[in-house]
N, C-alpha and C. Protein backbone atom coordinates (compact mmCIF):
# COMPACT_ATOMS: atom_id res chain seq x y z
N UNK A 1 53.82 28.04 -56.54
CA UNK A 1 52.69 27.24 -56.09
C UNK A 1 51.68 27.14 -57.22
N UNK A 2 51.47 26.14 -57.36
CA UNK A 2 49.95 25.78 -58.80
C UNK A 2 48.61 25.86 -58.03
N UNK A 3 48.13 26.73 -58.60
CA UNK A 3 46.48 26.61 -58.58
C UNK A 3 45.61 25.07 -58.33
N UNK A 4 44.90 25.24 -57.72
CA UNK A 4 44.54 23.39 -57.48
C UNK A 4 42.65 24.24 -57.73
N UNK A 5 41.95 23.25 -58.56
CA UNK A 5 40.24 23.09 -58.56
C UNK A 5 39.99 22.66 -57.15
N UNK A 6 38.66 22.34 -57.34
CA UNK A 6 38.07 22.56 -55.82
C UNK A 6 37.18 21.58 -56.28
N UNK A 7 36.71 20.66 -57.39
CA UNK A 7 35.46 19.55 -57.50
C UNK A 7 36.31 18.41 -57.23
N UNK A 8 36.10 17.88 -56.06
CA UNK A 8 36.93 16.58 -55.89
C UNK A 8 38.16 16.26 -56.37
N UNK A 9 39.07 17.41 -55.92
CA UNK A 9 40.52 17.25 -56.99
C UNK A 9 41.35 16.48 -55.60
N UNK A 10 42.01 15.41 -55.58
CA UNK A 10 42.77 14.77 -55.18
C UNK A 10 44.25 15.69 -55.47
N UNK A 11 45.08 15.56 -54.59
CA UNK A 11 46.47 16.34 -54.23
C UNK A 11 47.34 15.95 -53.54
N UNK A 12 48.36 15.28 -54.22
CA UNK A 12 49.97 14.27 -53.55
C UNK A 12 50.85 15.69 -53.73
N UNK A 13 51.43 15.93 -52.43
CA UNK A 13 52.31 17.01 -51.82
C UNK A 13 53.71 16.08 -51.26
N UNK A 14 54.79 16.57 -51.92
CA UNK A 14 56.14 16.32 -51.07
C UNK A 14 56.12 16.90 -49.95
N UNK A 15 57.29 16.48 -49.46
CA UNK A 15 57.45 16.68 -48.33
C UNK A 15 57.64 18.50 -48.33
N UNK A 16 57.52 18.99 -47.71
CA UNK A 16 57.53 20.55 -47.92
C UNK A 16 56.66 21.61 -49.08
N UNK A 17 56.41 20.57 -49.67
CA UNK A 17 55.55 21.47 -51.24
C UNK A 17 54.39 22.04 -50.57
N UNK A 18 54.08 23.02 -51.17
CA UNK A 18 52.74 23.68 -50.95
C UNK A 18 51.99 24.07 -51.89
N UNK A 19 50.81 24.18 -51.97
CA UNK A 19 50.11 24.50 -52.93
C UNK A 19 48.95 25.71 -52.39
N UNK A 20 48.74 26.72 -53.73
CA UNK A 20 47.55 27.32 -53.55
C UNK A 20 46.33 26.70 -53.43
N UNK A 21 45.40 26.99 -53.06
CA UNK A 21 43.95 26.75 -53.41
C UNK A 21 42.81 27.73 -53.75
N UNK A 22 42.50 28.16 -54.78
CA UNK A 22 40.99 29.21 -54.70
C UNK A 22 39.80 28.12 -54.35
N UNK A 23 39.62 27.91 -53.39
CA UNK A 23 38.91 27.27 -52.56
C UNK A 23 37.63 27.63 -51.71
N UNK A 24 36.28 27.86 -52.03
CA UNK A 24 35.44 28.54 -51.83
C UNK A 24 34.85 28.18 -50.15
N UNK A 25 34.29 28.93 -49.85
CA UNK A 25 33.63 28.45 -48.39
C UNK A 25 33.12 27.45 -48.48
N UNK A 26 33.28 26.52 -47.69
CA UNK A 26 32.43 25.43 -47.36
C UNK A 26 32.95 24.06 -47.75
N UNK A 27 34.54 23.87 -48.20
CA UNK A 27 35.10 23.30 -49.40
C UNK A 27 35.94 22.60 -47.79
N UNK A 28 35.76 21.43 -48.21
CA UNK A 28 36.11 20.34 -46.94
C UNK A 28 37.58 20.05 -47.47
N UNK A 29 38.72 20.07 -46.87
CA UNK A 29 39.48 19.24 -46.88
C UNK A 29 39.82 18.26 -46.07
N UNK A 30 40.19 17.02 -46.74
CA UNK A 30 40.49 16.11 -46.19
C UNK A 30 41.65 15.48 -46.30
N UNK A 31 42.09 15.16 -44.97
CA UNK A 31 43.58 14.40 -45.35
C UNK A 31 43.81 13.15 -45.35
N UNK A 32 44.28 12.51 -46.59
CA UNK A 32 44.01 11.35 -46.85
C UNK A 32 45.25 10.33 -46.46
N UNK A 33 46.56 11.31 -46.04
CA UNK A 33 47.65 10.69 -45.65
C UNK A 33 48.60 11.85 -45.46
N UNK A 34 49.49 11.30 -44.34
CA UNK A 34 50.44 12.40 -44.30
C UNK A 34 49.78 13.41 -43.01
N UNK A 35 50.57 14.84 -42.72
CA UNK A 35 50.22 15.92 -42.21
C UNK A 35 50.63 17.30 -43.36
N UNK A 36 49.16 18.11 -42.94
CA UNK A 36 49.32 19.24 -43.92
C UNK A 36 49.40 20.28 -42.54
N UNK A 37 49.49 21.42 -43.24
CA UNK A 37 49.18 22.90 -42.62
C UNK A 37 48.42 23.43 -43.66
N UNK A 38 47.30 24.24 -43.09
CA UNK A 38 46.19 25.04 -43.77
C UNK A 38 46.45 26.02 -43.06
N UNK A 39 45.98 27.27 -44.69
CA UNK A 39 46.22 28.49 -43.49
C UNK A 39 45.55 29.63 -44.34
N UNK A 40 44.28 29.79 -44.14
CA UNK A 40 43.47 30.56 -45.28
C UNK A 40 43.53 32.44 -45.21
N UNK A 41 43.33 33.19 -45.92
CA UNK A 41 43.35 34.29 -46.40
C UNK A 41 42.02 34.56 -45.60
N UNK A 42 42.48 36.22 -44.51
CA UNK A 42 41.41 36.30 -43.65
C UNK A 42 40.59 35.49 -42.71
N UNK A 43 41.65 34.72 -42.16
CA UNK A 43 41.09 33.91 -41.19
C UNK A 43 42.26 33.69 -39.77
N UNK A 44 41.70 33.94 -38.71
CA UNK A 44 42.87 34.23 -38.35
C UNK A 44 43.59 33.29 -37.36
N UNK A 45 43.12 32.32 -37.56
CA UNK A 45 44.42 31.04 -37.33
C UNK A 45 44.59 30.13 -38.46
N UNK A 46 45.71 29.37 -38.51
CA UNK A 46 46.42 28.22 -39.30
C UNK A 46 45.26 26.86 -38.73
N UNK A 47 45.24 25.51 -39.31
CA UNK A 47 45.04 24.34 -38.95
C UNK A 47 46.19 23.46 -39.77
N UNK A 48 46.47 22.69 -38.60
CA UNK A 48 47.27 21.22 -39.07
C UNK A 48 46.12 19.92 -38.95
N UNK A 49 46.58 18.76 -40.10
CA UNK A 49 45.52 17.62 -40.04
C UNK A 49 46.76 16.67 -40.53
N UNK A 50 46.27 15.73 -39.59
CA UNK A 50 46.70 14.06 -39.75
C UNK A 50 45.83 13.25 -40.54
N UNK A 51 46.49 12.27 -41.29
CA UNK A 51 45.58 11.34 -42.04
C UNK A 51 44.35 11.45 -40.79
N UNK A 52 43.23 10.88 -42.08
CA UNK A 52 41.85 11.02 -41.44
C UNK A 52 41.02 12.30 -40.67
N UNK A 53 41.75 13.25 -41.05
CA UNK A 53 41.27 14.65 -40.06
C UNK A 53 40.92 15.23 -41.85
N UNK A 54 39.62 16.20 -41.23
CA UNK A 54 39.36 17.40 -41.77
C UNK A 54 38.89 18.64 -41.69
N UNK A 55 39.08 19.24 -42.42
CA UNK A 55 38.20 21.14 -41.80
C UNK A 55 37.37 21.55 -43.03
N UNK A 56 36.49 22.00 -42.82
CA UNK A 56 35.41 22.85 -43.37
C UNK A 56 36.15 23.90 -43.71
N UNK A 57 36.43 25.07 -44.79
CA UNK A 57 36.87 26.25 -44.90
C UNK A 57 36.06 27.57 -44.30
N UNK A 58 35.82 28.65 -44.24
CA UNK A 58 35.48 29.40 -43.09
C UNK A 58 35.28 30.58 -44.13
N UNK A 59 35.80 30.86 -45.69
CA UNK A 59 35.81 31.51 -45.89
C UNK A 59 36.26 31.47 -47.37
N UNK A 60 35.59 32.52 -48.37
CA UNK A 60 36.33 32.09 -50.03
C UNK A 60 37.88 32.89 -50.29
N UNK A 61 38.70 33.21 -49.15
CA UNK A 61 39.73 33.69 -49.07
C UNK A 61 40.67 32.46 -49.69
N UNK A 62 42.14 32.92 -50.29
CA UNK A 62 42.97 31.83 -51.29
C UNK A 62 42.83 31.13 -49.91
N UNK A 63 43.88 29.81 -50.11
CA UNK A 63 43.74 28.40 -49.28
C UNK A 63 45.34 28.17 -49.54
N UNK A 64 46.37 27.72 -48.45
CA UNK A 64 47.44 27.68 -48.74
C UNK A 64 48.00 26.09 -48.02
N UNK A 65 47.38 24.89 -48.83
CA UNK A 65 48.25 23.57 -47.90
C UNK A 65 49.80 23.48 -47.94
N UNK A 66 50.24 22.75 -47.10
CA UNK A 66 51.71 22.28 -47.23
C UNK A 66 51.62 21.00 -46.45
N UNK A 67 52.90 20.22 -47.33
CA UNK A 67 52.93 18.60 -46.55
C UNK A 67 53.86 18.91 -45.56
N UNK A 68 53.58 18.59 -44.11
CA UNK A 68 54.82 18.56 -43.29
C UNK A 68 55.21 17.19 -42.66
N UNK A 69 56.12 16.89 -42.69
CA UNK A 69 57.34 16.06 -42.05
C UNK A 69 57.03 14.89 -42.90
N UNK A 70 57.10 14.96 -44.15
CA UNK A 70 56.82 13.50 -45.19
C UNK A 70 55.72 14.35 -46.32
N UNK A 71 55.83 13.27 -47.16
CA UNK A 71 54.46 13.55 -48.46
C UNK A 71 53.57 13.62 -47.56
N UNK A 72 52.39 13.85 -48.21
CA UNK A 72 51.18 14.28 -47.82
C UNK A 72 50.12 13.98 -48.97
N UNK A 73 49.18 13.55 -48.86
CA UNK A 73 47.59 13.34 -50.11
C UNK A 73 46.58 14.03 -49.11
N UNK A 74 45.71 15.11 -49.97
CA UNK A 74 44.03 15.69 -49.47
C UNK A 74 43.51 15.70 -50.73
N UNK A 75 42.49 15.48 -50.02
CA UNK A 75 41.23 15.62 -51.16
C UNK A 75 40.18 16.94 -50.96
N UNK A 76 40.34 17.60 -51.51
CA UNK A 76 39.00 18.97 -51.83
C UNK A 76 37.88 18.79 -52.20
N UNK A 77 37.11 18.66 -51.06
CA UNK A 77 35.52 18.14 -51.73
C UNK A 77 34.88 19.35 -51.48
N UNK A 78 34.07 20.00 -52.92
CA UNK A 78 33.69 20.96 -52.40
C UNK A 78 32.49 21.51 -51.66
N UNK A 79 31.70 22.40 -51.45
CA UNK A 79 30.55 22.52 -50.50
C UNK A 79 29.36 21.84 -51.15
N UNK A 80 29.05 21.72 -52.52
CA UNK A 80 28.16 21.70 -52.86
C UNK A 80 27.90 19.60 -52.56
N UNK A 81 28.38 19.43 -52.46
CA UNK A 81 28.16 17.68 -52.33
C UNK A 81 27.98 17.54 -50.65
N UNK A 82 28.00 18.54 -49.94
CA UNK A 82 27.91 18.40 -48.53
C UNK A 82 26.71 18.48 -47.90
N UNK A 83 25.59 18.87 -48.44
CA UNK A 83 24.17 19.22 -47.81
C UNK A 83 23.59 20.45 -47.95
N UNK A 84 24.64 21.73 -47.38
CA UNK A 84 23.71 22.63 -47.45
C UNK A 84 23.40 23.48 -48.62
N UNK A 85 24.00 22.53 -49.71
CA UNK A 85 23.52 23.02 -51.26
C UNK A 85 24.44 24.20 -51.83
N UNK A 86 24.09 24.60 -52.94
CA UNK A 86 25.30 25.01 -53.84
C UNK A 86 25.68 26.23 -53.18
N UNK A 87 25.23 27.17 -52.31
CA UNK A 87 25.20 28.56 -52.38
C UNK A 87 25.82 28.40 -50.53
N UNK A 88 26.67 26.91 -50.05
CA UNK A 88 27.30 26.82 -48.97
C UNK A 88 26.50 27.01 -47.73
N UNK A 89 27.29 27.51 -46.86
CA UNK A 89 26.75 27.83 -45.56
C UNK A 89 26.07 29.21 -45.54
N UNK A 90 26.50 30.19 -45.75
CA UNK A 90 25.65 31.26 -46.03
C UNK A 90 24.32 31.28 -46.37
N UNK A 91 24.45 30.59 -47.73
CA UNK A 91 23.44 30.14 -48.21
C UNK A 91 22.19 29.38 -47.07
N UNK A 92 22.63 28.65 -46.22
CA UNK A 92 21.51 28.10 -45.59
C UNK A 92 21.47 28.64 -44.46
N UNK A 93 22.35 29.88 -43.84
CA UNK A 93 22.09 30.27 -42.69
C UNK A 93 20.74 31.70 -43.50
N UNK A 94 21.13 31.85 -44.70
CA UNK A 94 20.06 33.24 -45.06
C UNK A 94 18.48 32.32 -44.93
N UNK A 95 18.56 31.11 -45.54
CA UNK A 95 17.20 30.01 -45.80
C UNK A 95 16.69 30.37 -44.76
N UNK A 96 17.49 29.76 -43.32
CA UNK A 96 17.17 29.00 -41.94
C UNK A 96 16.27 31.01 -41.32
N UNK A 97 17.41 32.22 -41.72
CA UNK A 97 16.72 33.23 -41.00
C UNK A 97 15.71 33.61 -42.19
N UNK A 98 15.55 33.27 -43.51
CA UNK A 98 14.07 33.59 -44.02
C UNK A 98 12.71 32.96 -43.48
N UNK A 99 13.16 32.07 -43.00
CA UNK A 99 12.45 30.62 -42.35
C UNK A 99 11.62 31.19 -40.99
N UNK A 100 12.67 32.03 -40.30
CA UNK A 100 12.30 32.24 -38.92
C UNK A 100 11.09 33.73 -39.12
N UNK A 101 11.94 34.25 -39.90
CA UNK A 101 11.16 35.59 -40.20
C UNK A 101 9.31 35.43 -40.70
N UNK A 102 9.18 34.07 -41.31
CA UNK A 102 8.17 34.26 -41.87
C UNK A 102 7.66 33.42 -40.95
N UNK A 103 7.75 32.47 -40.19
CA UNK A 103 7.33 32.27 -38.61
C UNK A 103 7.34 33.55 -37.60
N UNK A 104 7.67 34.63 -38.04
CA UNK A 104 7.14 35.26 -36.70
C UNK A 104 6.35 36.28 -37.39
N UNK A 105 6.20 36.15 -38.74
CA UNK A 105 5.10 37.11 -39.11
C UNK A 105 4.17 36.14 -39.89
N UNK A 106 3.94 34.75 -39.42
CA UNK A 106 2.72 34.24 -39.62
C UNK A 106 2.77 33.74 -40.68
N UNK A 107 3.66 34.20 -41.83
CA UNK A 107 4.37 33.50 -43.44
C UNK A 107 4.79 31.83 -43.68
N UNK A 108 4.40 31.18 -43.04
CA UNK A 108 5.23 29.73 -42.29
C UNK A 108 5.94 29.21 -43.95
N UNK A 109 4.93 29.56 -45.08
CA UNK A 109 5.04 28.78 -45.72
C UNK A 109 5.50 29.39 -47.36
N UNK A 110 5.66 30.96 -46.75
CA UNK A 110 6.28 31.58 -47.49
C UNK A 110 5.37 32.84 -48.45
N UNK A 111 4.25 32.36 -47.91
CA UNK A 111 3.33 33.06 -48.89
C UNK A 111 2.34 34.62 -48.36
């Protein structure tokens, strides 16, 4: 299996091929044709996607696609082009509870 990037790397899979991914949290795949199986490191179910389906990753555990029943194309877009900024979901769930904390001790604005 080859190593695949994670900045908008486009990925044509045969029928059965699979590929690794070091694929960080928050790293969207999308399926651009075909059906894959996803099935990440420490997570504890698989996902399948049909053209036009995608999943959010859950976790910076490896990333393992495969094309099933025909080729297959996804695209890896990674977290940082998605909104909640470079440092993923974590990242904005720590913001959202610094946020709350300094609302309940009167800090609103950080200071």
């Amino acid at each position: 299996m080859d190593a695949l990037r994670t900045d908008w790397t486009r990925v044509d899979l045969a029928d059965g091929e699979a590929r690794s991914a070091s694929a960080g949290e928050g790293t969207r795949v999308i399926a651009l044709s075909g059906n894959v199986w996803i099935t990440q490191a420490g997570e504890d179910r698989d996902v399948t996607l049909a053209a036009g389906d995608s999943v959010v990753l859950a976790s910076d555990g490896d990333t393992v696609i495969e094309a099933l029943d025909g080729p297959a194309t996804v695209l890896l877009e990674p977290a940082v082009n998605q909104g909640p900024g470079p440092d993923g979901i974590r990242g904005l769930l720590a913001r959202i509870e610094a946020a709350i904390e300094r609302q309940s001790t009167g800090r609103i604005w950080g200071v």
